[in-house]
Protein backbone atom coordinates (compact mmCIF):
# COMPACT_ATOMS: atom_id res chain seq x y z
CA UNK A 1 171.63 201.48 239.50
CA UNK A 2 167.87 200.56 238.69
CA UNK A 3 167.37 196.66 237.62
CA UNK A 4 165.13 196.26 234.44
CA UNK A 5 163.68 192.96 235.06
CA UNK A 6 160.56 191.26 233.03
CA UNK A 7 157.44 191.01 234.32
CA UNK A 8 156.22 187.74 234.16
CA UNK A 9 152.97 188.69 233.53
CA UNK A 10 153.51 190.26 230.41
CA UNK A 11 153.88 185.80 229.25
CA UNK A 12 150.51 185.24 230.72
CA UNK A 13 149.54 188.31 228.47
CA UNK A 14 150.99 187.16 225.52
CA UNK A 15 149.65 183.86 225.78
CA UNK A 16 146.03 185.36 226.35
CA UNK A 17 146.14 186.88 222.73
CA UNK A 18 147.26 184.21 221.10
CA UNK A 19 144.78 181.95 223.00
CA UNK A 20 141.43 184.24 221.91
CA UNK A 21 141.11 183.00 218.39
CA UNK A 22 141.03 179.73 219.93
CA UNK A 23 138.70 180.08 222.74
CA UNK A 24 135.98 182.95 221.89
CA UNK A 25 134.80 185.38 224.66
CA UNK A 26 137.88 187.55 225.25
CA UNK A 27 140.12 186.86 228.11
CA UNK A 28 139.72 182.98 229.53
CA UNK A 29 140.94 180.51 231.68
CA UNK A 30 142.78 177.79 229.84
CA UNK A 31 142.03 175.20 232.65
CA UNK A 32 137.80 176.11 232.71
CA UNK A 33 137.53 175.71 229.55
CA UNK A 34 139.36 172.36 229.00
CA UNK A 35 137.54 170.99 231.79
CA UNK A 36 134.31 172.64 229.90
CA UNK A 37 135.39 170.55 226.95
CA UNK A 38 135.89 167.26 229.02
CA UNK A 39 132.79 167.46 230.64
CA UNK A 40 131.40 168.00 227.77
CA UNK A 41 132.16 165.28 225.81
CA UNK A 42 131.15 163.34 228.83
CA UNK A 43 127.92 164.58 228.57
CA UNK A 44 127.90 164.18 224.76
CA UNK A 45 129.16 160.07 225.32
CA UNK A 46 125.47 159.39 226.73
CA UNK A 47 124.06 160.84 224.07
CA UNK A 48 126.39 158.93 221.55
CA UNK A 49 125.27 155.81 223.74
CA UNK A 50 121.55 155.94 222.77
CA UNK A 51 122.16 156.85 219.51
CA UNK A 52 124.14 154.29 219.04
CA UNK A 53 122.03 151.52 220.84
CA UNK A 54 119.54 152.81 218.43
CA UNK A 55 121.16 152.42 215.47
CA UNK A 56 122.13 148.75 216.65
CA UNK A 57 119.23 147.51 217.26
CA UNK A 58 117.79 149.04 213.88
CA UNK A 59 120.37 147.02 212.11
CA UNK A 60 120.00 143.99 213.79
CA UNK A 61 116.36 143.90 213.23
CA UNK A 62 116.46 145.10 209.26
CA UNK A 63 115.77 141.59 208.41
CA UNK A 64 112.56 141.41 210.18
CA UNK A 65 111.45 144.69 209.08
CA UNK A 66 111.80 144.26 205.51
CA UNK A 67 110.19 140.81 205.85
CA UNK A 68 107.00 141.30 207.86
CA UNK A 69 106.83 145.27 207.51
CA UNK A 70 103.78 146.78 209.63
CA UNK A 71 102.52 143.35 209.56
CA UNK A 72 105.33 141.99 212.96
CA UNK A 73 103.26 144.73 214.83
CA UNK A 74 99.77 143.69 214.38
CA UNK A 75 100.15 139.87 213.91
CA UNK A 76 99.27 137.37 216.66
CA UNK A 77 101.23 134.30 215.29
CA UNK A 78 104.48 133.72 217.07
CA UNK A 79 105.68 130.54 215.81
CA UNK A 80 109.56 129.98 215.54
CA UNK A 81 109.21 126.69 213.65
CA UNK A 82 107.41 127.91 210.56
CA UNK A 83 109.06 131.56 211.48
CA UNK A 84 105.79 133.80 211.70
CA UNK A 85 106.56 136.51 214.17
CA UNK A 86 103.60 138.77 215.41
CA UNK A 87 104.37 141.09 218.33
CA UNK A 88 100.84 142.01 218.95
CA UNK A 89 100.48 139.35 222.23
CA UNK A 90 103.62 140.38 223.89
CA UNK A 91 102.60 144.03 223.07
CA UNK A 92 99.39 143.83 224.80
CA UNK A 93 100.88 141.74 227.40
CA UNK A 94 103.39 144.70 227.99
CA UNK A 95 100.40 147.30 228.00
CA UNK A 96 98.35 145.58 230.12
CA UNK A 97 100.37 144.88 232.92
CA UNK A 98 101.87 148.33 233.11
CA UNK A 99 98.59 149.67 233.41
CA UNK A 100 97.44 147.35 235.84
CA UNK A 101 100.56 148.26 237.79
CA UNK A 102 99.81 151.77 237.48
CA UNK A 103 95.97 151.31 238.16
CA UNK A 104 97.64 149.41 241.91
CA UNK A 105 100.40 151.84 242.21
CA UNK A 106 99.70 155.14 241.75
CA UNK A 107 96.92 155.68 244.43
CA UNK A 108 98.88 153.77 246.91
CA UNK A 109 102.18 156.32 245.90
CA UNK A 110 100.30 159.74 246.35
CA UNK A 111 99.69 158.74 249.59
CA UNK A 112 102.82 157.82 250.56
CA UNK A 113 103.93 161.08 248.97
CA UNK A 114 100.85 163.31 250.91
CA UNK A 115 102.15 161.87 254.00
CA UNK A 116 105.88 162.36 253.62
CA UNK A 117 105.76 166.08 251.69
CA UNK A 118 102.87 167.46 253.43
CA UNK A 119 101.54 165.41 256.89
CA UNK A 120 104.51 163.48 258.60
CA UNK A 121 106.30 164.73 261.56
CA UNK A 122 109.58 165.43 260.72
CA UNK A 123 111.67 163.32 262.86
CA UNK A 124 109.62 160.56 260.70
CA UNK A 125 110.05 162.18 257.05
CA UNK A 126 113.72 161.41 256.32
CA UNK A 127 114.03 157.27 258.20
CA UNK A 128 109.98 156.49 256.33
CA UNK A 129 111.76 157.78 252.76
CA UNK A 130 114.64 155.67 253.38
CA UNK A 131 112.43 152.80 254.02
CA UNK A 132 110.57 153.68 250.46
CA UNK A 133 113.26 154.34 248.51
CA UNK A 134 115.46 151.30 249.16
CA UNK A 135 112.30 149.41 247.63
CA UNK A 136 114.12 150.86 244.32
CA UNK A 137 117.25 149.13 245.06
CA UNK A 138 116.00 145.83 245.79
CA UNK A 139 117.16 143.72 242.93
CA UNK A 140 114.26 142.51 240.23
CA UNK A 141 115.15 138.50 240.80
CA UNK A 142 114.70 138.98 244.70
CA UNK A 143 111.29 140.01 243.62
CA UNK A 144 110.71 137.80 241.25
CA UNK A 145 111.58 134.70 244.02
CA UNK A 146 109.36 136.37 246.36
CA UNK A 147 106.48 136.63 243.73
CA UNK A 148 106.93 132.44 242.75
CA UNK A 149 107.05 131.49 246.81
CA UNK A 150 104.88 134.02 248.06
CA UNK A 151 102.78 136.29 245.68
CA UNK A 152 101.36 133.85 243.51
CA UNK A 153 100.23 130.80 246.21
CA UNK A 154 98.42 133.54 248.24
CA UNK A 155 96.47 134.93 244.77
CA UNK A 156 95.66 131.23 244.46
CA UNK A 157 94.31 130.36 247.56
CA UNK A 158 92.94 133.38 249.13
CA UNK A 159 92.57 136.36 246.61
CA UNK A 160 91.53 134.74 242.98
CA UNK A 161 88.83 132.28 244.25
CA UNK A 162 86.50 134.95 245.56
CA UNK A 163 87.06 137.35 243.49
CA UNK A 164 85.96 135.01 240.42
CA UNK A 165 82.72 133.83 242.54
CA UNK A 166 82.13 137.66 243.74
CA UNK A 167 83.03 139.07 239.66
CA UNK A 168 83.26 135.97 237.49
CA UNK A 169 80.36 137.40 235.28
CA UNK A 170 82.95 140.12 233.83
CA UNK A 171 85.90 139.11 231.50
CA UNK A 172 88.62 140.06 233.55
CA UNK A 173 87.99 137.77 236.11
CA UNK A 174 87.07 134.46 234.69
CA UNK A 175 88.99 131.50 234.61
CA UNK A 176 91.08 128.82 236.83
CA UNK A 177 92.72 130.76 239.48
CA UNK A 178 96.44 130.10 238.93
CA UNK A 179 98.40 132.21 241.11
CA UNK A 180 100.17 133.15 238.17
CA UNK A 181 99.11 135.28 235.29
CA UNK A 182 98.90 138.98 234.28
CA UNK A 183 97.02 139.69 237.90
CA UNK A 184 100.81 138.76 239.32
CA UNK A 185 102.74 140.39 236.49
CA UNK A 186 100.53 143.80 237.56
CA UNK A 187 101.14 143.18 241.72
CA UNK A 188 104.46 142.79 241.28
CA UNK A 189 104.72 145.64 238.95
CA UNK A 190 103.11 148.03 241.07
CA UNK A 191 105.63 147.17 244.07
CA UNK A 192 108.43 147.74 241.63
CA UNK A 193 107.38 151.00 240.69
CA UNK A 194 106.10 152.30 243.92
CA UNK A 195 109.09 153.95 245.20
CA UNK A 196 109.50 155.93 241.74
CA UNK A 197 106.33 157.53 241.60
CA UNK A 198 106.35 157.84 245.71
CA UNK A 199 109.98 159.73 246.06
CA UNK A 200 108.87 162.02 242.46
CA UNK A 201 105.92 162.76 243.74
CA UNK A 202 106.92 163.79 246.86
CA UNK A 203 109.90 165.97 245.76
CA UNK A 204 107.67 167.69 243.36
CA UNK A 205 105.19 168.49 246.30
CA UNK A 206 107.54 170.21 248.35
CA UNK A 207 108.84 171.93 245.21
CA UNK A 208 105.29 173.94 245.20
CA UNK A 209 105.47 177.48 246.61
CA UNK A 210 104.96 177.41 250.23
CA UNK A 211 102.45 180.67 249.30
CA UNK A 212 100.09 178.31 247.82
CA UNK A 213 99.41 176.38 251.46
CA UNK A 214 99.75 179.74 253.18
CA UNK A 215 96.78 181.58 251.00
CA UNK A 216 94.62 177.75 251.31
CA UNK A 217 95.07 177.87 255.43
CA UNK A 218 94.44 181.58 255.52
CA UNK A 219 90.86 181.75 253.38
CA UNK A 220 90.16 178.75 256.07
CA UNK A 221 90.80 175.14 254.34
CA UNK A 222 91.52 172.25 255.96
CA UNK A 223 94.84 170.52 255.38
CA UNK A 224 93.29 168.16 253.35
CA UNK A 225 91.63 170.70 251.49
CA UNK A 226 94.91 172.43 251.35
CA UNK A 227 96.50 169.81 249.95
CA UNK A 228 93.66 168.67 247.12
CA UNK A 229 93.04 172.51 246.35
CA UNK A 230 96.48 174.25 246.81
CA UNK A 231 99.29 171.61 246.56
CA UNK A 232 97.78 168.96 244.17
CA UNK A 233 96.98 171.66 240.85
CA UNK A 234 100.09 172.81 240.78
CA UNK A 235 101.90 169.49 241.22
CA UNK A 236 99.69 168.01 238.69
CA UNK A 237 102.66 167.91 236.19
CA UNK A 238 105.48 166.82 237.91
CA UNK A 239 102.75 164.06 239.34
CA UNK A 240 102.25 162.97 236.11
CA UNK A 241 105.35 163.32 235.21
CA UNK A 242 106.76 160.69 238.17
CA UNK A 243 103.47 158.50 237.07
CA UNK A 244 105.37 158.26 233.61
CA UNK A 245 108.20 157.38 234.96
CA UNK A 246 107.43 154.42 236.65
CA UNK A 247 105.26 153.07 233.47
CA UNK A 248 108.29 153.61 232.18
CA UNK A 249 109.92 151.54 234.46
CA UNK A 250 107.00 148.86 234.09
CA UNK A 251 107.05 148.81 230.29
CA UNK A 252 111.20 147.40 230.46
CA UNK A 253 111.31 145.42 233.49
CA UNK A 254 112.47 141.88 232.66
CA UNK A 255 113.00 139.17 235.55
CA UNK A 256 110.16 139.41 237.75
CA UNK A 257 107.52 139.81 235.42
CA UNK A 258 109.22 136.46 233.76
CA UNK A 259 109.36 134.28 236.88
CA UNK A 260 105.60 135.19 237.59
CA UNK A 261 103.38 136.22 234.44
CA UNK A 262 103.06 132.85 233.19
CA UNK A 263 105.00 133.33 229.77
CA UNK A 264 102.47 132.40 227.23
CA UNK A 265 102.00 134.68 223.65
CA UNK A 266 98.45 134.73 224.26
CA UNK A 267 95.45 137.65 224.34
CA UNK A 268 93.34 137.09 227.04
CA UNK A 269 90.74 138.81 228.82
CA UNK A 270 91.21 137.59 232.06
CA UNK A 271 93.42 138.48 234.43
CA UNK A 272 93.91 135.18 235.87
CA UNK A 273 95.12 133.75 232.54
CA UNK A 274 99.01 133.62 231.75
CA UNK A 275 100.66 136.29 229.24
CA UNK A 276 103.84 137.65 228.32
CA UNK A 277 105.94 141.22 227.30
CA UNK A 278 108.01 142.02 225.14
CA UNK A 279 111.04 142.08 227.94
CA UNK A 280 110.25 138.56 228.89
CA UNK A 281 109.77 136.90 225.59
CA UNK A 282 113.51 138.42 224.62
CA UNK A 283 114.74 137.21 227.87
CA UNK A 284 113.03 133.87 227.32
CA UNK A 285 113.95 133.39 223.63
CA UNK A 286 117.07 134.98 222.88
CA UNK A 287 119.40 132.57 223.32
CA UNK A 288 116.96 129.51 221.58
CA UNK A 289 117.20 132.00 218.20
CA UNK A 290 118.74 129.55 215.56
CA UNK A 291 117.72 131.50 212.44
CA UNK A 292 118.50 134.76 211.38
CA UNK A 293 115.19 136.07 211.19
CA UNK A 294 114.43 134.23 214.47
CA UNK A 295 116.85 136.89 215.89
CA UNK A 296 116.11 139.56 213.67
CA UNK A 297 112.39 139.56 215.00
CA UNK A 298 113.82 139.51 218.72
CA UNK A 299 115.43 142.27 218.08
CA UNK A 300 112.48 144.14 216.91
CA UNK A 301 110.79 143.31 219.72
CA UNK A 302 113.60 145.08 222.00
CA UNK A 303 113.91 148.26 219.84
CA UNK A 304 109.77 148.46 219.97
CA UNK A 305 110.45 148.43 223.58
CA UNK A 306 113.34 150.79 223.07
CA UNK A 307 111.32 153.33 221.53
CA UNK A 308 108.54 153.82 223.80
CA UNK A 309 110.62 153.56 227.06
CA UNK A 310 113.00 156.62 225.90
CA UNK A 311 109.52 158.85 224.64
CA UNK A 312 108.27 157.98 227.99
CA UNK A 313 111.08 158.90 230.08
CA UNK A 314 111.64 162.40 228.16
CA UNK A 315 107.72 163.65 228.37
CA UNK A 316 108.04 162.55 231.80
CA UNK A 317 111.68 164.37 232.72
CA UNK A 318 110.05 167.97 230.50
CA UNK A 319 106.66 167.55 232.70
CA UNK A 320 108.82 166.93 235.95
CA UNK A 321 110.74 170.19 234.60
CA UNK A 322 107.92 172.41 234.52
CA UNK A 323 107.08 171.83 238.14
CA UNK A 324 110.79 172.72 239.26
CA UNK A 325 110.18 176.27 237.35
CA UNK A 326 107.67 177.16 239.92
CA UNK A 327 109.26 180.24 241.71
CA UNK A 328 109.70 179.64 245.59
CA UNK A 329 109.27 176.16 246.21
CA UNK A 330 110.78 174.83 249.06
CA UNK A 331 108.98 172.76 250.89
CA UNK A 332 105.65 172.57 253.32
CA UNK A 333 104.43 175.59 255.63
């Protein structure tokens, strides 16, 4: 006698069809696509994040916008007492320093990134970019101690001095040697963002078609040549890319810059003479606010600082992009 049983397919089947108006695409896997939709809204909570942050910080500096206007960006008064709030010294401060940290920085980085991508041995490659990388992870207070005990005595005693008797007939270098000032803010910058644009850099290098070196060492160039003529065009990107970055990086940092810029709202030429950014004047401030505009003004400052830091970081992450589309990178001949 034959046994008519049911196929327990024929569930999984059923449950297919009734699951396809639900999940488009024809025939799915409930379990991929719910963890689809979880990692998706994963992905979607960072964007909520900024957006959020964003809209925070708008709110909490409405007061100052509607009460200085364009007028918080371009003034130079900041004077809690009579509350007039100009940004303009803390934005150049900010500027300035970055830039001076990228002016220190960026030279020092392509060559740690030359050696590592394109010239070291390679039982050296992985310990040396160890070494540079845990610069990164070195927290901003252990620099900033190491700027106040270290850093700024030796710029007072042994680097300032000459250079204002060898250069004090330009601007930038007139004026009591203090140690500290926007010439530390810059140094200790520049350390800070060294292993950013060093480990980009070098990543993007070896991203670049091993076809480009090849055709350079075959028509006869050097490996120098090779790597200014071959390996540095179509890097140029991603190298600018990883040089955003770390402004990027410069623009927000907070602590060190505090404990060795000097900390006053001035704009000076020199770059012996004390400043401040926009990070360390919040950091400084924030909790002295009494008045609401006091606080509303701080706030500006931050989503000013906000703003730029998150434009920076995206050109830099689309440049940094277009390198990795380069077909058949993988690394030095």
């Amino acid at each position: 006698m034959e046994r008519v049983g049911v196929d327990p397919m024929d569930g999984a089947v059923e449950a297919r069809k009734w699951l396809r108006p639900l999940w488009p695409g024809g025939d799915v896997n409930f379990g991929d696509r719910l963890f689809r939709l979880i990692t998706a809204a994963f992905a979607a909570g960072g964007v909520l994040t900024l957006a959020a942050m964003a809209l925070q910080m708008t709110r909490a500096s409405a007061l100052s916008l509607s009460h200085f206007g364009f007028g918080f960006v371009v003034g130079t008064k900041w004077d809690p007492v009579r509350e007039l709030f100009g940004a303009l010294p803390f934005i150049y401060g900010t500027l300035v320093s970055s830039l001076l940290a990228l002016v220190i920085a960026v030279p020092i980085s392509l060559g740690v990134a030359v050696y590592l991508a394109e010239l070291a041995p390679r039982w050296i490659t992985r310990p040396l970019g160890f070494v540079v990388e845990l610069l990164a992870a070195i927290p901003s207070v252990v620099y900033g101690l190491w700027g106040i005990f270290v850093l700024a005595p030796w710029l007072r005693e042994t680097v300032q001095p000459p250079l204002a008797q060898a250069f004090g007939f330009l601007p930038l270098f007139r004026g009591t040697p203090r140690g500290f000032g926007m010439l530390a803010g810059g140094l200790i910058l520049a350390i800070m963002i060294l292993p950013t644009i060093a480990s980009v850099s070098r990543d993007v290098m070896r991203a670049v078609p091993n076809i480009y070196r090849e055709g350079a060492l075959a028509l006869g160039a050097t490996r120098w040549e090779t790597v200014w003529a071959a390996v540095f065009p179509a890097a140029r990107s991603g190298i600018v890319g990883a040089t955003i970055l770390g402004l990027g990086r410069a623009l927000g940092e907070t602590m060190a810059v505090t404990m060795v810029i000097g900390n006053r709202g001035e704009i000076s030429s020199s770059l012996f003479a004390p400043s401040a950014t926009m990070a360390s004047v919040i950091a400084n401030e924030y909790t002295e606010a009494a008045s609401d505009l006091y606080l509303a003004a701080l706030s500006e400052l931050g989503l000013l600082l906000f703003a730029v830091t998150v434009l920076l970081n995206v050109i830099a992450r689309l440049l940094v992009w277009r390198v990795g589309r380069l077909p058949g990178g993988a690394g030095r001949a």
